[in-house]
N, C-alpha and C. Protein backbone atom coordinates (compact mmCIF):
# COMPACT_ATOMS: atom_id res chain seq x y z
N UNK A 1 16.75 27.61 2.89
CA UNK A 1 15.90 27.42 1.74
C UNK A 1 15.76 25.94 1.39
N UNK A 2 16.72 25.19 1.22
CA UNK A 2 16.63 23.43 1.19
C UNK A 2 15.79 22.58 2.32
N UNK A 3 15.67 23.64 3.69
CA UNK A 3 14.92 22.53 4.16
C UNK A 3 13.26 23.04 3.70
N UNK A 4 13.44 24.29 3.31
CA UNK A 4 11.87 24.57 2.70
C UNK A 4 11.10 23.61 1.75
N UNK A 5 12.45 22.80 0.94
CA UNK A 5 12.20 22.47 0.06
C UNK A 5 11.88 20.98 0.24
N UNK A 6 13.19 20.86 0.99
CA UNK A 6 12.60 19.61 1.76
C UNK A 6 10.97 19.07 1.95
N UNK A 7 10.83 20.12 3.48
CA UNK A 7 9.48 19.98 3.96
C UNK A 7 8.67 19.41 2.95
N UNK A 8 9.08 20.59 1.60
CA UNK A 8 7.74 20.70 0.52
C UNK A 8 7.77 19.35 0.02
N UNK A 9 8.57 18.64 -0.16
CA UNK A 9 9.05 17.58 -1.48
C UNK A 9 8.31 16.48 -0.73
N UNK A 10 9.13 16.06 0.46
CA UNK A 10 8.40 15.08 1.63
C UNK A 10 6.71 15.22 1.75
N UNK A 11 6.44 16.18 2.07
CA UNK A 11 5.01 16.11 2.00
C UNK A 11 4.09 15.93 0.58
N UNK A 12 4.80 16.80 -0.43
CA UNK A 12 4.22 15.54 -1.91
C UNK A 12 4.32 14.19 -2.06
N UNK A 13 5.68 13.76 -1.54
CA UNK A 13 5.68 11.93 -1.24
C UNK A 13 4.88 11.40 -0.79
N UNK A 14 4.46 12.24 0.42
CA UNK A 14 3.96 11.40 1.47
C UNK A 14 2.13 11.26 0.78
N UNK A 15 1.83 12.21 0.37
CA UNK A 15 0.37 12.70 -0.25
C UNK A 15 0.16 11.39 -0.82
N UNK A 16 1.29 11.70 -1.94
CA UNK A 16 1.43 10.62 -2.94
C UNK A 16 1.42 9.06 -2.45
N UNK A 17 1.66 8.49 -1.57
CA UNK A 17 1.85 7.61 -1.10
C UNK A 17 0.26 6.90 -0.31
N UNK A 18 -0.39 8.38 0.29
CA UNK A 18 -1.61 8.07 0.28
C UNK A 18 -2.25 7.85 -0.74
N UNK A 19 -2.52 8.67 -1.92
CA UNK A 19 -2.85 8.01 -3.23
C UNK A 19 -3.27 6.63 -3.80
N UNK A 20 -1.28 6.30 -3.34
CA UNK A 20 -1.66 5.08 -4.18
C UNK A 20 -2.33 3.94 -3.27
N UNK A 21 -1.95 4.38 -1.65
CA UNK A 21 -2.56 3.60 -1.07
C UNK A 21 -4.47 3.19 -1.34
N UNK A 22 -4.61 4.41 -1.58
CA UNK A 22 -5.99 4.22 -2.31
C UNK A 22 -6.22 3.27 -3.55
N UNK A 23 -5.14 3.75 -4.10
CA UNK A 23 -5.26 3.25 -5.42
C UNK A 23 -5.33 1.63 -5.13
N UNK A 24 -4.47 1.46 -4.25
CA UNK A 24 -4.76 -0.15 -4.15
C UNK A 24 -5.56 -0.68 -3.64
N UNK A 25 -6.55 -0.56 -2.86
CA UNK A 25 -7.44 -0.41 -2.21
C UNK A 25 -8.91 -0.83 -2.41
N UNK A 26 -8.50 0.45 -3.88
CA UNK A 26 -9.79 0.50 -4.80
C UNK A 26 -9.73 0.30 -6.20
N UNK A 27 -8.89 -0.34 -6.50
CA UNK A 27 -8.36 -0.35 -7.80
C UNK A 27 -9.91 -1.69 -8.41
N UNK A 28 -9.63 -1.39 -9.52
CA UNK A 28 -11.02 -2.43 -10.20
C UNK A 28 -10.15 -3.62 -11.12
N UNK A 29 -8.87 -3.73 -11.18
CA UNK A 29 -8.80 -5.10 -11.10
C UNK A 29 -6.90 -5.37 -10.95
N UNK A 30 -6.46 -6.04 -10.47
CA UNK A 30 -5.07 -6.98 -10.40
C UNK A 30 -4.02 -6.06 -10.20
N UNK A 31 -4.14 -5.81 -12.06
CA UNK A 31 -2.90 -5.15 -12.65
C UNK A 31 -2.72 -3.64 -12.70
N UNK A 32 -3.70 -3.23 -11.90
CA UNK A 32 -3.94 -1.86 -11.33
C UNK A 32 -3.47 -1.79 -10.24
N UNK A 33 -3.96 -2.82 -9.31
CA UNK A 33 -3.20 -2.79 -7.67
C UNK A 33 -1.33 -3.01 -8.40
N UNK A 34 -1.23 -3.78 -8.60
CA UNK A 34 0.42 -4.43 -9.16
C UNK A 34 0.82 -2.62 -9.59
N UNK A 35 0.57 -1.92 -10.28
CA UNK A 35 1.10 -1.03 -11.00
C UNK A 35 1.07 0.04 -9.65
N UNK A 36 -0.05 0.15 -8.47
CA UNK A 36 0.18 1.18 -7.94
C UNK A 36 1.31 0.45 -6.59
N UNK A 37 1.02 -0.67 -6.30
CA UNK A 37 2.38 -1.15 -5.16
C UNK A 37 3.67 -0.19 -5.70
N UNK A 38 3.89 -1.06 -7.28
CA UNK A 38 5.30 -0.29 -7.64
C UNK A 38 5.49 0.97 -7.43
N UNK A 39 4.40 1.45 -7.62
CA UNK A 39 4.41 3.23 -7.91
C UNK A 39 4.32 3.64 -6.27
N UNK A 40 4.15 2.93 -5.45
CA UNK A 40 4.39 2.62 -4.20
C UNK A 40 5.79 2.74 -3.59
N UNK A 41 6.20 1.92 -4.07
CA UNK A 41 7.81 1.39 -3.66
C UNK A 41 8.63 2.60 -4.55
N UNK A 42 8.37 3.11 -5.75
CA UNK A 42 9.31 4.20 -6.01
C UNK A 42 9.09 5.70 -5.05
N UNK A 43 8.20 5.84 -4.59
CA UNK A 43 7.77 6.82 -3.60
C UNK A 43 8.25 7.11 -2.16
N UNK A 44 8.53 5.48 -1.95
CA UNK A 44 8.99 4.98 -0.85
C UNK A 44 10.77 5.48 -1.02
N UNK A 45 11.46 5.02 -2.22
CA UNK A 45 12.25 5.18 -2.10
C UNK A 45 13.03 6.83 -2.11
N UNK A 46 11.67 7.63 -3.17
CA UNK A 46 12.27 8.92 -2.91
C UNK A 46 12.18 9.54 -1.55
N UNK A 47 11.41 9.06 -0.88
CA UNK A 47 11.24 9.36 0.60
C UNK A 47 12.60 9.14 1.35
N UNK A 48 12.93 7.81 1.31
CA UNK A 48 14.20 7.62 2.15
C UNK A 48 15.31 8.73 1.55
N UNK A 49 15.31 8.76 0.58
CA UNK A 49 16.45 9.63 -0.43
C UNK A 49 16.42 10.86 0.76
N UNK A 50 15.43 11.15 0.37
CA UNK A 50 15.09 12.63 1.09
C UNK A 50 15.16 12.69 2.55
N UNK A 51 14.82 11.97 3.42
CA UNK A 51 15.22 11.58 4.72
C UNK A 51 16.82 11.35 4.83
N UNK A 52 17.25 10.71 3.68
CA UNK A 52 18.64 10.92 3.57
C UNK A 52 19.67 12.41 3.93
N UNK A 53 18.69 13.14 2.66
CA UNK A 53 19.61 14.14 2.53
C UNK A 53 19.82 15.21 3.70
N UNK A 54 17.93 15.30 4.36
CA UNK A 54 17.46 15.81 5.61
C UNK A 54 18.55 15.43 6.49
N UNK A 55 18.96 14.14 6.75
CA UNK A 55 19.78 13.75 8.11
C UNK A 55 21.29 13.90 7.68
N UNK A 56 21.42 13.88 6.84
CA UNK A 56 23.07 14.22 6.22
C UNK A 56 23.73 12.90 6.55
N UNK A 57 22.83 11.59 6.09
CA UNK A 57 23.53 10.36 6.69
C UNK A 57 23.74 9.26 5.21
N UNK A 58 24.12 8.66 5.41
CA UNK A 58 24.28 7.56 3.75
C UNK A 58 23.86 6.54 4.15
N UNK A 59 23.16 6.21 5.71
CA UNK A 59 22.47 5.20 5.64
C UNK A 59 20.96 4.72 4.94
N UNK A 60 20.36 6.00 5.03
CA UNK A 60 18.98 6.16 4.20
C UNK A 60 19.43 6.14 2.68
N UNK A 61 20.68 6.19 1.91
CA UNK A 61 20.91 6.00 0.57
C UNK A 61 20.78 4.42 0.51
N UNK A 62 21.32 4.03 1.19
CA UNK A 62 21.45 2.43 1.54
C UNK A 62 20.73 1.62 1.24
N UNK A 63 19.76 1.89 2.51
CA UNK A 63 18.36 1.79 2.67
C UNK A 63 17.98 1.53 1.01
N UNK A 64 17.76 2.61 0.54
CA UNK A 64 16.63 2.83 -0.40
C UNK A 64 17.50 2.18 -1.61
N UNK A 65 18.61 1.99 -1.94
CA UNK A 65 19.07 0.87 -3.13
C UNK A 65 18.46 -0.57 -2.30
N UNK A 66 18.37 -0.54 -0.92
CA UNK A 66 18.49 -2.32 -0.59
C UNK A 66 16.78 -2.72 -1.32
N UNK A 67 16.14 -1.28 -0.93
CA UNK A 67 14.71 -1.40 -1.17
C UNK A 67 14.16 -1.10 -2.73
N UNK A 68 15.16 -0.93 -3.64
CA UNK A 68 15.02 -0.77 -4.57
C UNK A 68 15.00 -1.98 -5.37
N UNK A 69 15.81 -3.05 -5.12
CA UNK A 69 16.26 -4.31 -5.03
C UNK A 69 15.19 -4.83 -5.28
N UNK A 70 14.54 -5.13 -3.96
CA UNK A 70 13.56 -5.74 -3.08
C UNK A 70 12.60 -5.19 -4.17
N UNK A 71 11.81 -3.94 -4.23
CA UNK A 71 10.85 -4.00 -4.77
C UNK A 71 10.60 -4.60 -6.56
N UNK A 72 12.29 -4.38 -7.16
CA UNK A 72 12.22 -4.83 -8.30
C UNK A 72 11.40 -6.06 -8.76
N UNK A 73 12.52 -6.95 -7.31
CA UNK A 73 11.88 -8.20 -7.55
C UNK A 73 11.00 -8.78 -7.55
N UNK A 74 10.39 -8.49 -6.47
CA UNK A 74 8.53 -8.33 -6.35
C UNK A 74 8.00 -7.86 -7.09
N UNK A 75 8.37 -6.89 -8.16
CA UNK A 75 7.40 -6.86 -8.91
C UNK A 75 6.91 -8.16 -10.42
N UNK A 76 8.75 -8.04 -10.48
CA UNK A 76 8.86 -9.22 -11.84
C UNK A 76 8.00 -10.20 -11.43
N UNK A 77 8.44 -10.71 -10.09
CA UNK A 77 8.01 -11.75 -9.44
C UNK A 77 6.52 -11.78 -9.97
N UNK A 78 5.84 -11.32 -9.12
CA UNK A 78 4.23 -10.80 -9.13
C UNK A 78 3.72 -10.78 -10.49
N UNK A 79 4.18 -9.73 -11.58
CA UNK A 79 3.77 -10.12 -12.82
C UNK A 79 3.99 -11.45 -13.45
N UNK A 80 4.82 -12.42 -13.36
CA UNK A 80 5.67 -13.62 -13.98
C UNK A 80 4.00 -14.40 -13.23
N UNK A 81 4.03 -14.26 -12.16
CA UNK A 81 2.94 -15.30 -11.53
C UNK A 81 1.71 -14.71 -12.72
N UNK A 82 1.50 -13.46 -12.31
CA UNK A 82 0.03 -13.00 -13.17
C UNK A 82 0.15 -13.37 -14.79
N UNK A 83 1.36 -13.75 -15.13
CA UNK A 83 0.80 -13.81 -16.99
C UNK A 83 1.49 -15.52 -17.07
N UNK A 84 1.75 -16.54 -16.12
CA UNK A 84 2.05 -17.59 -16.21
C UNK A 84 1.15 -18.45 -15.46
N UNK A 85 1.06 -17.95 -14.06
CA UNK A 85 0.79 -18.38 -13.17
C UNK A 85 1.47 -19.39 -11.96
N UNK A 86 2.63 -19.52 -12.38
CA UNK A 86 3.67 -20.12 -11.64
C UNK A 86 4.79 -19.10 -11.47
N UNK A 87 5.62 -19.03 -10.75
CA UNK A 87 6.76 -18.22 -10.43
C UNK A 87 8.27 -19.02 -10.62
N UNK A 88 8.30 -20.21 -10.35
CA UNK A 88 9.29 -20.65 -10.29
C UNK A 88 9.21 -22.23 -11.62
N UNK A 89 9.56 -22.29 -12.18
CA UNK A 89 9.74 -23.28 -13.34
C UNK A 89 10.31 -24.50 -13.46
C-alpha cells in the first residue's frame, strides 16, 4: 500500500514541478518567476524525501537538507538584489 502511495505522491511532485516550470517561463513579471523557483526548490525537496523513503537510504534525506540550504540562500540572495539592488554591501 506505501508504494501505492508513493507512486501517487511522486507523480503529484513531479506534475507540480512542471507547473511551476511553466510558471517561470511565463510568469508576467520578476517576483513571480522568484516565488515559483522557490516553490520549485520546495518540490524538489519533497521529491528527494520521497525517493528517500522509496530507497530506504538517508542519503536522499541528506541530499535534500544540503538543498534546502542552498535554495534558502538563493532565494534571500535574489530578493536582497531585487529590493536593493546590490547583494553584497
Amino acid at each position: 500500500m506505501i508504494t501505492y502511495a508513493l507512486i501517487f505522491a511522486i507523480g503529484c511532485y513531479a506534475l507540480a514541478l512542471l507547473f511551476n516550470l511553466y510558471r517561470v517561463v511565463k510568469a508576467p513579471g520578476v517576483t513571480d518567476r522568484v516565488l515559483a523557483l522557490d516553490t520549485m526548490a520546495v518540490n524538489a525537496i519533497a521529491l528527494l524525501v520521497l525517493f528517500g523513503i522509496w530507497e530506504g537510504t538517508a542519503i536522499f534525506f541528506e541530499a535534500s537538507i544540503l538543498y534546502a540550504m542552498t535554495g534558502f540562500v538563493a532565494t534571500v540572495a535574489y530578493a536582497k538584489f531585487l529590493l536593493r539592488g546590490d547583494i553584497i554591501e
